[in-house]
C-alpha atoms as a PDB file:
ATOM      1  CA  UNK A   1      77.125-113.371 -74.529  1.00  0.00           C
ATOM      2  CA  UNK A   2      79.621-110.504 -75.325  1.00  0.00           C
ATOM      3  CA  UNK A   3      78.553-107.617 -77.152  1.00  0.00           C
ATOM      4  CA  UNK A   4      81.047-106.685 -80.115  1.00  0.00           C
ATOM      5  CA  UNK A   5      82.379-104.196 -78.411  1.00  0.00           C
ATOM      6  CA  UNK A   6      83.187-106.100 -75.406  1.00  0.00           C
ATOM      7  CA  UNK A   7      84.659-109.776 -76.897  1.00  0.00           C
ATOM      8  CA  UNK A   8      88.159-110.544 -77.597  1.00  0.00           C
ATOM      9  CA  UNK A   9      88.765-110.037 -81.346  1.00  0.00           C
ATOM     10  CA  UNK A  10      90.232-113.547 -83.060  1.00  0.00           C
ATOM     11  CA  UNK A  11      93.328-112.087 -84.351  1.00  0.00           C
ATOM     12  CA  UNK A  12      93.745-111.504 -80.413  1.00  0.00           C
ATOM     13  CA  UNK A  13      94.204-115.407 -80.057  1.00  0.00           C
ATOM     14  CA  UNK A  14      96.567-115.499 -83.137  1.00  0.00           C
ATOM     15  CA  UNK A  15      99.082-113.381 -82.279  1.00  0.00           C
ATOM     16  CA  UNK A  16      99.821-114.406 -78.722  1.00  0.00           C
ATOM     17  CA  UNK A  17      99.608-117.720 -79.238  1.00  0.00           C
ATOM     18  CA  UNK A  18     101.918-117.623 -82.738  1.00  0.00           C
ATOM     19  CA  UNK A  19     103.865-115.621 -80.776  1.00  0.00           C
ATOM     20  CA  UNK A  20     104.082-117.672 -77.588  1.00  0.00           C
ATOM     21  CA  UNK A  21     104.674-121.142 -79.586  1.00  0.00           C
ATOM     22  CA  UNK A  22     106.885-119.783 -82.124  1.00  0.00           C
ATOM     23  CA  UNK A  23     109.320-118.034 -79.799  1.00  0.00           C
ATOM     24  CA  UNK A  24     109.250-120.904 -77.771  1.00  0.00           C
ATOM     25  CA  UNK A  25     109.945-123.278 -80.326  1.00  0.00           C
ATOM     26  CA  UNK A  26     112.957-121.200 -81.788  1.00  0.00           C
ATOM     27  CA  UNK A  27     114.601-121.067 -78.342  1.00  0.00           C
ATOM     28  CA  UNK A  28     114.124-124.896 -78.396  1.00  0.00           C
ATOM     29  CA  UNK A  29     115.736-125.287 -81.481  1.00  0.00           C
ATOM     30  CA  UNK A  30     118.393-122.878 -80.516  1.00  0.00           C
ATOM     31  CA  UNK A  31     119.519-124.495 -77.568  1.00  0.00           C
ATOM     32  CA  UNK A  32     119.110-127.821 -78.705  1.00  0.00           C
ATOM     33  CA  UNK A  33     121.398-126.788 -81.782  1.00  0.00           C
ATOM     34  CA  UNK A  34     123.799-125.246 -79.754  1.00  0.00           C
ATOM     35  CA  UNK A  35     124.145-127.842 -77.560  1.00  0.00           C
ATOM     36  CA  UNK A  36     124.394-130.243 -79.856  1.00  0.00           C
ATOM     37  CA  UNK A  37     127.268-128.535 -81.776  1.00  0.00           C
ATOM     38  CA  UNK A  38     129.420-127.111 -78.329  1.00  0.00           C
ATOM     39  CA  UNK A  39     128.594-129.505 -76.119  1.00  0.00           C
ATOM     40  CA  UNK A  40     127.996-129.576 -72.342  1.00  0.00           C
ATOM     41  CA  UNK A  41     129.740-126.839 -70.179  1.00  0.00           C
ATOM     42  CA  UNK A  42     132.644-127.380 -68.641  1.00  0.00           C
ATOM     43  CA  UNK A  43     134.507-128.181 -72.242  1.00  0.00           C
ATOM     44  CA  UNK A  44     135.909-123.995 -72.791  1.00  0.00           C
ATOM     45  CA  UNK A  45     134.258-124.613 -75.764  1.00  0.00           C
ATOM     46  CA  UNK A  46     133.293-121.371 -77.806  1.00  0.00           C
ATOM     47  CA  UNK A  47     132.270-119.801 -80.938  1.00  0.00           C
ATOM     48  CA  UNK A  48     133.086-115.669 -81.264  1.00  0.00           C
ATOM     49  CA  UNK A  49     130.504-113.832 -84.275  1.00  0.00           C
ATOM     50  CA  UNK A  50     132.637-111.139 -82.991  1.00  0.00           C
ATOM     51  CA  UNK A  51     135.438-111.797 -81.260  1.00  0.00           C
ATOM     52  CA  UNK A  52     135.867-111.265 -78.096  1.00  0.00           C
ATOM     53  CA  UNK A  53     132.564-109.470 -77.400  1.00  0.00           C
ATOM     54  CA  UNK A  54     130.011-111.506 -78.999  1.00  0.00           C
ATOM     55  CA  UNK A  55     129.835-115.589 -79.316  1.00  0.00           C
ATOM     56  CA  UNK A  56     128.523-118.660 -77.868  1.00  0.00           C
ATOM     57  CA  UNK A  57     129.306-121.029 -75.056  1.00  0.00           C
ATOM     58  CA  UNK A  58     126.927-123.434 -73.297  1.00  0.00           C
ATOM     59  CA  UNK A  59     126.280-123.020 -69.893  1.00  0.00           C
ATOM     60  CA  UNK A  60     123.487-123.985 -67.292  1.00  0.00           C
ATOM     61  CA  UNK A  61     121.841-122.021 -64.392  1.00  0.00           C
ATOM     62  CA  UNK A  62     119.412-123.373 -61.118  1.00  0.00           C
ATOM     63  CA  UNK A  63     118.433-119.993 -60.735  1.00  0.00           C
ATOM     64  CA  UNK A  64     117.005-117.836 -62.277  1.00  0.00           C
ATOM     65  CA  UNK A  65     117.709-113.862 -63.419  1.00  0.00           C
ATOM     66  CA  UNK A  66     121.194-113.478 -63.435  1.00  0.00           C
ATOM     67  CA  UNK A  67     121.976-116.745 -61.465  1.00  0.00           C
ATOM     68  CA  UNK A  68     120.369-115.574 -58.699  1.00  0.00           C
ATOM     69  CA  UNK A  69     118.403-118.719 -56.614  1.00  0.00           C
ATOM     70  CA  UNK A  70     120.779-121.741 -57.999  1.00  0.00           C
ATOM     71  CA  UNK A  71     118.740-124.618 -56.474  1.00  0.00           C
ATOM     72  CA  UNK A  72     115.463-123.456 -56.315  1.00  0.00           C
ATOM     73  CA  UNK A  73     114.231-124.793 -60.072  1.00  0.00           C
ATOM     74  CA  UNK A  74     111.238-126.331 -59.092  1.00  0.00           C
ATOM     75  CA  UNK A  75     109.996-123.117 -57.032  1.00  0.00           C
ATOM     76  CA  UNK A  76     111.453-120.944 -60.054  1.00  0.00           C
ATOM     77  CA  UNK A  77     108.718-123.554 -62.724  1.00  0.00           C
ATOM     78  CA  UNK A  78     105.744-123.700 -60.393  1.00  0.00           C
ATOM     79  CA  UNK A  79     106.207-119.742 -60.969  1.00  0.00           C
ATOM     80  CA  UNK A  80     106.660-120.281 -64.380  1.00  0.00           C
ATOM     81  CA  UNK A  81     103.008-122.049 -64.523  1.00  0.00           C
ATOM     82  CA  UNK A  82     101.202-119.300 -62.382  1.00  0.00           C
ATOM     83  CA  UNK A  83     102.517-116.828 -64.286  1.00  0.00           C
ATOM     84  CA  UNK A  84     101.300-118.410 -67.415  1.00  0.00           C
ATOM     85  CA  UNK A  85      98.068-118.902 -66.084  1.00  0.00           C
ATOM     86  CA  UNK A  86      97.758-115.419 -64.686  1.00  0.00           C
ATOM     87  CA  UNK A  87      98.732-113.874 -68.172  1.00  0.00           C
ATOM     88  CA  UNK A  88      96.018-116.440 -70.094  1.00  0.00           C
ATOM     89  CA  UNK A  89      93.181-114.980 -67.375  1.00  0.00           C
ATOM     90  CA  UNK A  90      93.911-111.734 -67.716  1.00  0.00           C
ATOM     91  CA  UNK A  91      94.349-111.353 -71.557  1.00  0.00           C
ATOM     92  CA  UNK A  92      91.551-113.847 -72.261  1.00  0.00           C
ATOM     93  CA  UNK A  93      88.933-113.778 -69.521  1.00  0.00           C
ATOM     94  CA  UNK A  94      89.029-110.197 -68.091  1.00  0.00           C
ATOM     95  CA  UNK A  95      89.733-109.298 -72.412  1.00  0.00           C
ATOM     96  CA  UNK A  96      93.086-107.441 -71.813  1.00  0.00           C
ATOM     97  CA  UNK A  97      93.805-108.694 -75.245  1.00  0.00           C
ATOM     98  CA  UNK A  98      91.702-106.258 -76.896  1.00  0.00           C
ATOM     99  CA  UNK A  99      94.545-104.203 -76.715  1.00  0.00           C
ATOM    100  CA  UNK A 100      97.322-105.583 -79.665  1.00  0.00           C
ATOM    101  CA  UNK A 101     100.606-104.595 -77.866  1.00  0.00           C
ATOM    102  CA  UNK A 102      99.940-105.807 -74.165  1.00  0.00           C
ATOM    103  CA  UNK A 103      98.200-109.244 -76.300  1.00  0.00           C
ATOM    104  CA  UNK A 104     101.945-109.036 -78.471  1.00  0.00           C
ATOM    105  CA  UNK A 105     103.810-108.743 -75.370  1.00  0.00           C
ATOM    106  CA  UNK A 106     102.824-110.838 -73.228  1.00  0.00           C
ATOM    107  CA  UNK A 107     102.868-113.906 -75.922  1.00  0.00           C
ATOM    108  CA  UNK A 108     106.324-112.621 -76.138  1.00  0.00           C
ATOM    109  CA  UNK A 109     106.608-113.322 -72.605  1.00  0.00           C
ATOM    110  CA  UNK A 110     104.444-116.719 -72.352  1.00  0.00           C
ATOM    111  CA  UNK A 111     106.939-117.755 -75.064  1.00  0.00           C
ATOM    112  CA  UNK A 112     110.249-117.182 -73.006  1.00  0.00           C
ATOM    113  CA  UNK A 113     108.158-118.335 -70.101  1.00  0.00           C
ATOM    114  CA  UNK A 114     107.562-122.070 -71.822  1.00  0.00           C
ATOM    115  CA  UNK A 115     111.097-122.140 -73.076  1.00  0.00           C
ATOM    116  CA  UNK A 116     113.114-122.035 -69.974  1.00  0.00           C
ATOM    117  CA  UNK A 117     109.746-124.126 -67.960  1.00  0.00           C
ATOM    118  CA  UNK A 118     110.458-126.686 -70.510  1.00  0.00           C
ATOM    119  CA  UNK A 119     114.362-126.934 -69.023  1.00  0.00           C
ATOM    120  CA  UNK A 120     113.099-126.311 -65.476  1.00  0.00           C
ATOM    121  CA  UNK A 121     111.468-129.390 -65.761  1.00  0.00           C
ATOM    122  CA  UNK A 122     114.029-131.277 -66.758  1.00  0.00           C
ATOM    123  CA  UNK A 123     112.155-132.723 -70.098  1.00  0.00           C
ATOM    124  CA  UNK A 124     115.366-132.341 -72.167  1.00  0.00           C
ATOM    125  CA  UNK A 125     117.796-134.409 -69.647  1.00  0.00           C
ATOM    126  CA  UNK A 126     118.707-132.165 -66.210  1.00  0.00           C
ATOM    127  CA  UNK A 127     116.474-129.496 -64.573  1.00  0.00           C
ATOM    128  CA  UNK A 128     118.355-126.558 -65.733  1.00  0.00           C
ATOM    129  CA  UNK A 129     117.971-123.637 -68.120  1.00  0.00           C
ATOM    130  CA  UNK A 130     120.342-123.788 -70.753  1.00  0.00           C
ATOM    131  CA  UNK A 131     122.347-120.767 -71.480  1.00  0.00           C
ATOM    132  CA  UNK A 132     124.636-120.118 -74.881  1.00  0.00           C
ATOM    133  CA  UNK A 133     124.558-116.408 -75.790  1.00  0.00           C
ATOM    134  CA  UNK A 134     127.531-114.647 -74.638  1.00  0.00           C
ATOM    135  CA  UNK A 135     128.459-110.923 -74.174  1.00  0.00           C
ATOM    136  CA  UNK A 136     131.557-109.711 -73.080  1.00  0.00           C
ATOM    137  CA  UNK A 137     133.809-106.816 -73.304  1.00  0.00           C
ATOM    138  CA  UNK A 138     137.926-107.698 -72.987  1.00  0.00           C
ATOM    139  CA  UNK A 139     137.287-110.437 -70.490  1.00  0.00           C
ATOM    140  CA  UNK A 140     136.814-108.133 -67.464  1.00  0.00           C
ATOM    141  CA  UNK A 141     132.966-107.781 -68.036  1.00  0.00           C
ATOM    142  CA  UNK A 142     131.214-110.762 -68.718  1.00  0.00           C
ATOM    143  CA  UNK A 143     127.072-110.526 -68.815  1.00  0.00           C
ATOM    144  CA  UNK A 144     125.335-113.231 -67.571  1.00  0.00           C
ATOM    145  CA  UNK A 145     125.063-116.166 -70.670  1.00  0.00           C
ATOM    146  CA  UNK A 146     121.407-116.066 -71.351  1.00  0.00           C
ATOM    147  CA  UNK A 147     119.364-117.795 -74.556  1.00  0.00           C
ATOM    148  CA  UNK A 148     116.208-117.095 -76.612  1.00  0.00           C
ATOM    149  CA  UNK A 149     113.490-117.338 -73.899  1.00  0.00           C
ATOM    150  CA  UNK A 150     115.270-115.049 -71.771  1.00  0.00           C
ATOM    151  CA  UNK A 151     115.681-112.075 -74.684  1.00  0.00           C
ATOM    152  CA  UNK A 152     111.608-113.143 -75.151  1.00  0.00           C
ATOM    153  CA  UNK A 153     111.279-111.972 -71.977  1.00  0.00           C
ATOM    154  CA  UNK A 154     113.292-109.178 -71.539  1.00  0.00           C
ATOM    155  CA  UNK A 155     111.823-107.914 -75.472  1.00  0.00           C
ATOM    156  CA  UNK A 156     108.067-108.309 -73.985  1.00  0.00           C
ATOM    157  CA  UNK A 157     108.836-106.679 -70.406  1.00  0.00           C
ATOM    158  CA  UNK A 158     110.215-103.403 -72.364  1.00  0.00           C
ATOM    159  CA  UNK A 159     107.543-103.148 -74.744  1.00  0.00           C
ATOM    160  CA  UNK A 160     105.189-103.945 -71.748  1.00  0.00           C
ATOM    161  CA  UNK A 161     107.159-101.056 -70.269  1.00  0.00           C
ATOM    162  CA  UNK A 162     106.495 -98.671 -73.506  1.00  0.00           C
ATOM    163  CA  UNK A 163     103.207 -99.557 -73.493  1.00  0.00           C
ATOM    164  CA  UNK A 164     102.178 -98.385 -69.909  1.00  0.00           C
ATOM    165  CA  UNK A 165     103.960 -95.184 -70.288  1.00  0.00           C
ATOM    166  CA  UNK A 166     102.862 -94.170 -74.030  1.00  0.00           C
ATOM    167  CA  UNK A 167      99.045 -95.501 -73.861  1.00  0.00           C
ATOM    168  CA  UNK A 168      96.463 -93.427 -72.566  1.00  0.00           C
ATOM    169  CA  UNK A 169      93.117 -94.812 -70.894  1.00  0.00           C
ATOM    170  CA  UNK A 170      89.792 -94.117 -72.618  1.00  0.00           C
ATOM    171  CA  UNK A 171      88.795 -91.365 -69.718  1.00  0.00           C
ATOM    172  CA  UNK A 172      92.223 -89.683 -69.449  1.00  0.00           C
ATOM    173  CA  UNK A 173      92.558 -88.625 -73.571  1.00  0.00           C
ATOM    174  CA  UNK A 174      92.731 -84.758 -74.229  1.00  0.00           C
ATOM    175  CA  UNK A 175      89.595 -83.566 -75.273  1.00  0.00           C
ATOM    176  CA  UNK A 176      88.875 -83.453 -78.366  1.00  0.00           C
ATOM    177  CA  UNK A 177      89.286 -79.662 -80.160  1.00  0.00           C
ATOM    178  CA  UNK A 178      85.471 -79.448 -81.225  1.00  0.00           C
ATOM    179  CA  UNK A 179      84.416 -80.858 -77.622  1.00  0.00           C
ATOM    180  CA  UNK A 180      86.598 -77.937 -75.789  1.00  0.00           C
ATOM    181  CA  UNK A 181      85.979 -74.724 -76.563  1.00  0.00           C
ATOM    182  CA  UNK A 182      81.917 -75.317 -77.003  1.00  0.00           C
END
């Protein structure tokens, strides 16, 4: 049995998984929503919040980051499953999640992760991630159209980022003022 000291607190377990299954269900929603209201792509349908920079218009990518990999869906899920698996081991059976931000984002992560698996696999109608949000500057630079999952995923990879440079291992803290001079 763990000792205290050693076992994965509960609120551990609550926060990724609230955060994995709520950011996953929002980019459900999302796309679902969007979908619903634009349509497929191919219709040069749009919607600017800030016009022309900022707006929505459905699209649908094969690939993965960027586009990159069109065709390769079904290597890009099985991925999607290890990498799930991999992040449930290491936060839950080696304890990783005793630590709060690497347990916050990497449910951030296992939520983008089951949002665009969940398209991979075709549940909703075509193996494909669907794509809405839209960034552009005066039509000459157009970012990739990406959705929920994939800001998810970028959101827990930087604070995964922050994380490893701003936290300090047990054995590597500055000593302590009364434990250095004695």
């Amino acid at each position: 049995m763990d000792s205290p000291s050693t076992a994965v607190p509960i609120n551990r377990y609550v926060w990724f998984f609230g955060l994995a299954i709520v950011g996953c269900g929002v980019d459900l929603w999302s796309k679902a929503a969007v979908f619903a209201w634009l349509g497929m792509p191919g219709q040069n349908r749009y919607y600017w919040l800030l016009e022309p920079y900022v707006g929505f218009q459905t699209s649908l990518n094969q690939g993965a980051l960027f586009g990159l990999g069109q065709g390769y869906t079904s290597l890009f899920a099985i991925f999607s499953v290890v990498a799930a698996i991999g992040i449930l081991c290491w936060l839950f059976a080696f304890k990783a999640a005793q630590d709060l931000m690497l347990t916050i984002a990497l449910g951030l992560i296992t939520g983008g992760i089951f949002g665009n698996l969940y398209d991979r696999l075709g549940i909703w109608g075509q193996p494909a991630v669907r794509d809405f949000i839209l960034f552009q500057y005066n039509h000459e630079w157009v970012w990739p159209n990406f959705n929920i999952a994939d800001a998810l995923l970028v959101c827990g990879a930087a604070l995964m980022l922050w994380h490893s440079l701003t936290a300090y291992p047990e054995t590597s803290k500055p000593a302590d003022s009364t434990e250095a001079g004695a």
